[in-house]
Protein backbone atom coordinates (compact mmCIF):
# COMPACT_ATOMS: atom_id res chain seq x y z
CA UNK A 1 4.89 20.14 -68.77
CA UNK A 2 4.82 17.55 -65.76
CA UNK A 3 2.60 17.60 -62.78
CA UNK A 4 4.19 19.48 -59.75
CA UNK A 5 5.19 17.57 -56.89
CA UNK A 6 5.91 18.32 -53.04
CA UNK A 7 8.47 16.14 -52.74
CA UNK A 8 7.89 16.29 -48.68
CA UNK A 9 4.70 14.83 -49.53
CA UNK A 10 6.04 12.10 -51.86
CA UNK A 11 8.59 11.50 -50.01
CA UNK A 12 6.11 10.33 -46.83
CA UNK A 13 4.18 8.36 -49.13
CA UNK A 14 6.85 6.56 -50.42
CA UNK A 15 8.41 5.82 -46.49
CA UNK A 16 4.61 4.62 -45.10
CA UNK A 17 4.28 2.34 -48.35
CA UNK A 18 7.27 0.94 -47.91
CA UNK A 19 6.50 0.38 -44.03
CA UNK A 20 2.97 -0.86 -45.10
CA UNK A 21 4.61 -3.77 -47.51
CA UNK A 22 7.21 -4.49 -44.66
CA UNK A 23 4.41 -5.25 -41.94
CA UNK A 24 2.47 -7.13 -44.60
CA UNK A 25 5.21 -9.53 -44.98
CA UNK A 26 6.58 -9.46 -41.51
CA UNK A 27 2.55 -10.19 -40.28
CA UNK A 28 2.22 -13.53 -43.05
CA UNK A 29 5.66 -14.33 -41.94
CA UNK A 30 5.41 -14.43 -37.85
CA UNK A 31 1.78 -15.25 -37.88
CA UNK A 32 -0.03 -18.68 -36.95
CA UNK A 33 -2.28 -20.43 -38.06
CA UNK A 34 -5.84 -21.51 -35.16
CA UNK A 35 -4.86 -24.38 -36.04
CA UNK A 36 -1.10 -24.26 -34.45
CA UNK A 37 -2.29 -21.88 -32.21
CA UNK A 38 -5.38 -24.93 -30.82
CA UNK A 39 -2.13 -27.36 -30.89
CA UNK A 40 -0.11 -25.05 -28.71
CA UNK A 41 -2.75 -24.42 -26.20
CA UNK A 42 -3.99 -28.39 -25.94
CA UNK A 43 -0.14 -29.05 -25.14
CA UNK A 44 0.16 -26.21 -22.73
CA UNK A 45 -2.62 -27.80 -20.69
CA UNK A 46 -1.76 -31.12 -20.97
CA UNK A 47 1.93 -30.32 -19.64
CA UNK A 48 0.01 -28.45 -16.97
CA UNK A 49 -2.26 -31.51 -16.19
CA UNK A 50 0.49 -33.59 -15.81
CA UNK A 51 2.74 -31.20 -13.81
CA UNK A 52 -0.60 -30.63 -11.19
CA UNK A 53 -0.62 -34.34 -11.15
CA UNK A 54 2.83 -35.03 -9.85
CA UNK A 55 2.67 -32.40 -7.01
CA UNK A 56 3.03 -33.53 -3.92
CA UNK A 57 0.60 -32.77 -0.76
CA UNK A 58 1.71 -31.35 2.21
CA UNK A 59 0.54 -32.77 4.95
C-alpha cells in the first residue's frame, strides 16, 4: 500500500516551494551587481557635485 498523506500538509509544502523558486528567480532577476550598484552611487555624487556647484549665493 502507499504512504498516507495529509494533503493539508502537502498541499503547504507544495504553495511555500513554489513561493521559494518564485523569490529565487525574482531576487537573480531584480538584483545588482556592487559593481552597478559603485557606478550608480559615483554618478549620484557627481550629479550632486555639479548641481552644488552651480548654486547660486545669496547675498
Amino acid at each position: 500500500m502507499a504512504e498516507v498523506v495529509n494533503l493539508r500538509m502537502a498541499r503547504k509544502a507544495k504553495a511555500r516551494a513554489a513561493k521559494a523558486q518564485s523569490a529565487a528567480e525574482n531576487r537573480t532577476r531584480s538584483s545588482r551587481s556592487k559593481g552597478e550598484k559603485a557606478a550608480q552611487q559615483a554618478d549620484m555624487a557627481r550629479v550632486v557635485s555639479l548641481l552644488d556647484g552651480a548654486k547660486r549665493e545669496r547675498d
